[in-house]
Protein backbone atom coordinates (compact mmCIF):
# COMPACT_ATOMS: atom_id res chain seq x y z
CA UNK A 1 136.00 78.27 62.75
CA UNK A 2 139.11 76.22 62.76
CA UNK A 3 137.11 73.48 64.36
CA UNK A 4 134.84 73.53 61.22
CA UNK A 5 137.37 73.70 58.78
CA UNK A 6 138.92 70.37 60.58
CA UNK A 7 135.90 68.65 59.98
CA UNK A 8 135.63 69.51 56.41
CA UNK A 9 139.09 68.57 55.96
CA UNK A 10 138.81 64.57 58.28
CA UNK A 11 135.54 63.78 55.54
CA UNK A 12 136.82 64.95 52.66
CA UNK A 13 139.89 62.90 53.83
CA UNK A 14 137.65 60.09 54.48
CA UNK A 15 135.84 59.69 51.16
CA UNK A 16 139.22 59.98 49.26
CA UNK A 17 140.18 57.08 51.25
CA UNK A 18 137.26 55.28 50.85
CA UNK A 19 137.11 55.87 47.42
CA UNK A 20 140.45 54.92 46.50
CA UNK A 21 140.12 51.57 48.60
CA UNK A 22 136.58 50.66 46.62
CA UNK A 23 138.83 51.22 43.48
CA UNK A 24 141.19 49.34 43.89
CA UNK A 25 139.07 46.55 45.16
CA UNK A 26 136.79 46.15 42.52
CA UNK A 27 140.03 46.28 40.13
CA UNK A 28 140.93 43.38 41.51
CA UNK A 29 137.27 41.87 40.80
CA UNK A 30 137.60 42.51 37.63
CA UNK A 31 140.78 40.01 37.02
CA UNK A 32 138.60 37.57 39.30
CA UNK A 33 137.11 34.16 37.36
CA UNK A 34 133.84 33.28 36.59
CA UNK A 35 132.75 32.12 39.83
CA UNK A 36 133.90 35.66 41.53
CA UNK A 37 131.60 37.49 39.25
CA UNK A 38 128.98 35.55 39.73
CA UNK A 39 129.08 36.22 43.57
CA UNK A 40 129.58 39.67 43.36
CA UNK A 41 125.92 40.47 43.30
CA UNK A 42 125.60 38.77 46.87
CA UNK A 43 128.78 40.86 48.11
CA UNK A 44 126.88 44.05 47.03
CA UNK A 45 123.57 43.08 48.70
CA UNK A 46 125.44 42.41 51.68
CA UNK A 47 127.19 45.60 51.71
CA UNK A 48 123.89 47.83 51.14
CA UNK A 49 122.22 46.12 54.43
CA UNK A 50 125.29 46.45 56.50
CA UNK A 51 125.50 50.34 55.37
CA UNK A 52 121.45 50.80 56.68
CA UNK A 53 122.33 48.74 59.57
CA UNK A 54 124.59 51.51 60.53
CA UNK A 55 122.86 54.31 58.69
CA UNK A 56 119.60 53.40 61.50
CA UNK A 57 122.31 53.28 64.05
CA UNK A 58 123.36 56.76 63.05
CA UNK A 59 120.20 58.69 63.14
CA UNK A 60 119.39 57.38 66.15
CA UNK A 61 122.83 58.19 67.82
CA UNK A 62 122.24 61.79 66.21
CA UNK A 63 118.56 62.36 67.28
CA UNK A 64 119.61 62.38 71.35
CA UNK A 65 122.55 64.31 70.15
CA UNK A 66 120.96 66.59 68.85
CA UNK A 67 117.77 66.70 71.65
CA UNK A 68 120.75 67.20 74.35
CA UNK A 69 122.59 69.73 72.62
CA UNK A 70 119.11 71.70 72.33
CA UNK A 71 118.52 71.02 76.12
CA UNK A 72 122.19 72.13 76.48
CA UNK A 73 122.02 75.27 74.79
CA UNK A 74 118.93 76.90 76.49
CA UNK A 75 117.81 78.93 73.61
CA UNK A 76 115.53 81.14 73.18
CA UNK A 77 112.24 82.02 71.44
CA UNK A 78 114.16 84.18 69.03
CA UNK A 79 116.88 81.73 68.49
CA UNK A 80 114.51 78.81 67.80
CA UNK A 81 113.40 79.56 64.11
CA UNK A 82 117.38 79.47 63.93
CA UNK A 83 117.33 76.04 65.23
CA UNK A 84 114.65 74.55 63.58
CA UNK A 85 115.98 75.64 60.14
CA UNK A 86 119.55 74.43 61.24
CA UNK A 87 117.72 70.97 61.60
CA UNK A 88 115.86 70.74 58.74
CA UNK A 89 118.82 71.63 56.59
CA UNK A 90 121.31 68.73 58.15
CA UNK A 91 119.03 66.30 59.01
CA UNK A 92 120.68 62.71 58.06
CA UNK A 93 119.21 61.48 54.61
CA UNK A 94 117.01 58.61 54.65
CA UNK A 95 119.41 55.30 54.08
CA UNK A 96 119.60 53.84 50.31
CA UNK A 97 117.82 50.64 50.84
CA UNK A 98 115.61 51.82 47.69
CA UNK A 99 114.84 49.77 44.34
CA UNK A 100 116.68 52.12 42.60
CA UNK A 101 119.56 51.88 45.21
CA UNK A 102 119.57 48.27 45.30
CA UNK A 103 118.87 47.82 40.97
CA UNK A 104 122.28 50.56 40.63
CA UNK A 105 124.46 48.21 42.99
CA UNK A 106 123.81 45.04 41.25
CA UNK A 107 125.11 47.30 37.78
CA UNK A 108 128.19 47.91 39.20
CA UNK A 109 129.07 44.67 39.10
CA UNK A 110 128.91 44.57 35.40
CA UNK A 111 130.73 47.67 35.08
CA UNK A 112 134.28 48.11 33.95
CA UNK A 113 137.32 49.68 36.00
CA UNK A 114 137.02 53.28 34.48
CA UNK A 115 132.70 53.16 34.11
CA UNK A 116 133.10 51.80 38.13
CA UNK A 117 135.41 54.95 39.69
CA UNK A 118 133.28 57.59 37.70
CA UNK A 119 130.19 56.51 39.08
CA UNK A 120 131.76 56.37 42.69
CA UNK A 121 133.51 59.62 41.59
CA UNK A 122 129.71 61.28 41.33
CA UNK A 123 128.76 59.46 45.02
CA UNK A 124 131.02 61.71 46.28
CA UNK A 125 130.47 65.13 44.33
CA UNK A 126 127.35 64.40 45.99
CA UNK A 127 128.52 63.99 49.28
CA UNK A 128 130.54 67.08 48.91
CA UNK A 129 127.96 69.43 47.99
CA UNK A 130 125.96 68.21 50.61
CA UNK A 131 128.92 68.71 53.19
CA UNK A 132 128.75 72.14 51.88
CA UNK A 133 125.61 72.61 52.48
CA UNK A 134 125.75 71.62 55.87
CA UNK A 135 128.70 74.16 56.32
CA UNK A 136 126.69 77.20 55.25
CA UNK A 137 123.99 75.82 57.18
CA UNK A 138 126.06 75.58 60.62
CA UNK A 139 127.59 79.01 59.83
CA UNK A 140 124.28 80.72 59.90
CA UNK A 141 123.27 79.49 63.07
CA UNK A 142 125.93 79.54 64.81
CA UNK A 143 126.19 83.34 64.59
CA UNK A 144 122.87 83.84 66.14
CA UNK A 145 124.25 82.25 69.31
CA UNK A 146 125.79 84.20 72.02
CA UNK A 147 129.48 83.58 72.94
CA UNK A 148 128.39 81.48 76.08
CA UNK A 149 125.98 79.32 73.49
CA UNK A 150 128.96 79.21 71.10
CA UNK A 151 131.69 77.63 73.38
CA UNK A 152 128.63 74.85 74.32
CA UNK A 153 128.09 74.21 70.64
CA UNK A 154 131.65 73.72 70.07
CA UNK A 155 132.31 71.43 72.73
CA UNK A 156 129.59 69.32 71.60
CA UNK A 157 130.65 69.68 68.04
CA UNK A 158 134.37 68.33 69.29
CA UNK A 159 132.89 65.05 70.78
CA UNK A 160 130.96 64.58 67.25
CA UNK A 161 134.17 65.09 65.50
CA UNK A 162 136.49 62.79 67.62
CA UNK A 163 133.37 59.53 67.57
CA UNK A 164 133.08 60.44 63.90
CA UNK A 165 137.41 59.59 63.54
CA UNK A 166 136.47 56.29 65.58
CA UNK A 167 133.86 55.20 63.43
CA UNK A 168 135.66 56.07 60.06
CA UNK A 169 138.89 53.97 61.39
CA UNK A 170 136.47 51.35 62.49
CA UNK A 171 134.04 51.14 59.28
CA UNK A 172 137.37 51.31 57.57
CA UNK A 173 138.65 47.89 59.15
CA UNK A 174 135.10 46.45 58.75
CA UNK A 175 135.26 46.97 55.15
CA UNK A 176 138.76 45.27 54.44
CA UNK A 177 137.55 42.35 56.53
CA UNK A 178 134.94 42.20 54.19
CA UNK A 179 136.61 42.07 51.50
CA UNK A 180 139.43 39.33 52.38
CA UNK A 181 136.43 37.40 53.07
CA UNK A 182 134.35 37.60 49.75
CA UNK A 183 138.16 36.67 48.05
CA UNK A 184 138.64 33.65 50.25
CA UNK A 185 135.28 32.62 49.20
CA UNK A 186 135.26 32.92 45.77
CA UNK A 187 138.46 30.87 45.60
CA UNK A 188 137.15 28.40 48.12
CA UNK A 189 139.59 28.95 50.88
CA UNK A 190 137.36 29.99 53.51
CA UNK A 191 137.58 27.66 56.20
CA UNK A 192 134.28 26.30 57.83
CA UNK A 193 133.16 26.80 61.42
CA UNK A 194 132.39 23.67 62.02
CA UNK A 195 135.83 22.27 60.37
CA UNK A 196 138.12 21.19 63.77
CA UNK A 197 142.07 22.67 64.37
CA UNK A 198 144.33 20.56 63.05
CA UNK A 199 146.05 18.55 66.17
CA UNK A 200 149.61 19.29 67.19
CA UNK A 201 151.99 16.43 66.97
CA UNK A 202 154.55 16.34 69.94
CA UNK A 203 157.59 15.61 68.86
């Protein structure tokens, strides 16, 4: 169970940091002139097809997970009500590329500091009852397995956990880049690709 209780502890790590870097960006968007706020809406557009990009990329990464951990496992006809109900109850939610999803990111940019960080703040209530979920979920199966099924499911659960740290660090990178770019363009200092390196004088 200490394996579990890591993994609880890296995401609910993860969304603190996220949401404390989102803060404090879109602070700084709100001291930004008129031509920042008028891109914003573009920035947030951007953001929600980069996040199903990788949401797509997810689900597919986690549907041969799971169909080799299944293979892996060997379980049987008793076990596999266990399984399918384990599946149904984690299965990845479908990624928010919806009107509604797209019509609540374009009011964030209107939104103010305090209004901004309590709607995050409810993203990741969200998230965390879902997590939750998902924990009571993995408990229940995972005491159906034997203790030869068990040390299976917890070595695949430990690869998960350590591509799951890669991705946050990486995603995390990702999403400063981002953001140093959308500042250099609002105040016109992002240099085009087609613009030559200056020459180097010899002395």
């Amino acid at each position: 169970m200490k394996l579990l209780k890591n993994t609880i502890a890296l995401s609910l790590a993860a969304a603190t940091l996220l949401l404390g870097a989102g803060v404090y960006a879109q602070q700084e968007n709100d001291t930004t002139n008129a031509a920042s706020t008028a891109s914003a809406p573009n920035r947030f557009e951007e953001q929600g097809k980069r996040m199903h990009q990788r949401h797509q990329a997810m689900q597919a990464g986690m549907e041969k997970h799971r169909a080799r951990l299944h293979e892996q496992l060997k379980l049987t006809p008793q076990q596999e009500g266990a399984w399918a109900t384990f599946m149904e109850a984690t299965k990845p939610r479908q990624a928010p590329m919806s009107d509604a999803a797209k019509a609540e990111r374009q009011a964030m940019v209107s939104m103010n500091a305090p209004e901004r960080m309590e709607k995050m703040l409810g993203h990741a209530k969200d998230r965390l009852a879902r997590m939750q979920q998902h924990l009571d979920a993995l408990k229940t199966f995972y005491a159906v397995l034997t203790p030869e099924q068990q040390k299976i499911f917890d070595a695949n659960h430990q690869r998960m956990h350590q591509r799951m740290q890669h991705r946050m660090k990486m995603r995390m990178h990702e999403s400063k880049q981002h953001r140093m770019q959308g500042r250099m363009r609002d105040a016109g200092h992002m240099p085009s690709q087609a613009e030559p390196m200056p020459a180097k004088t010899s002395k």
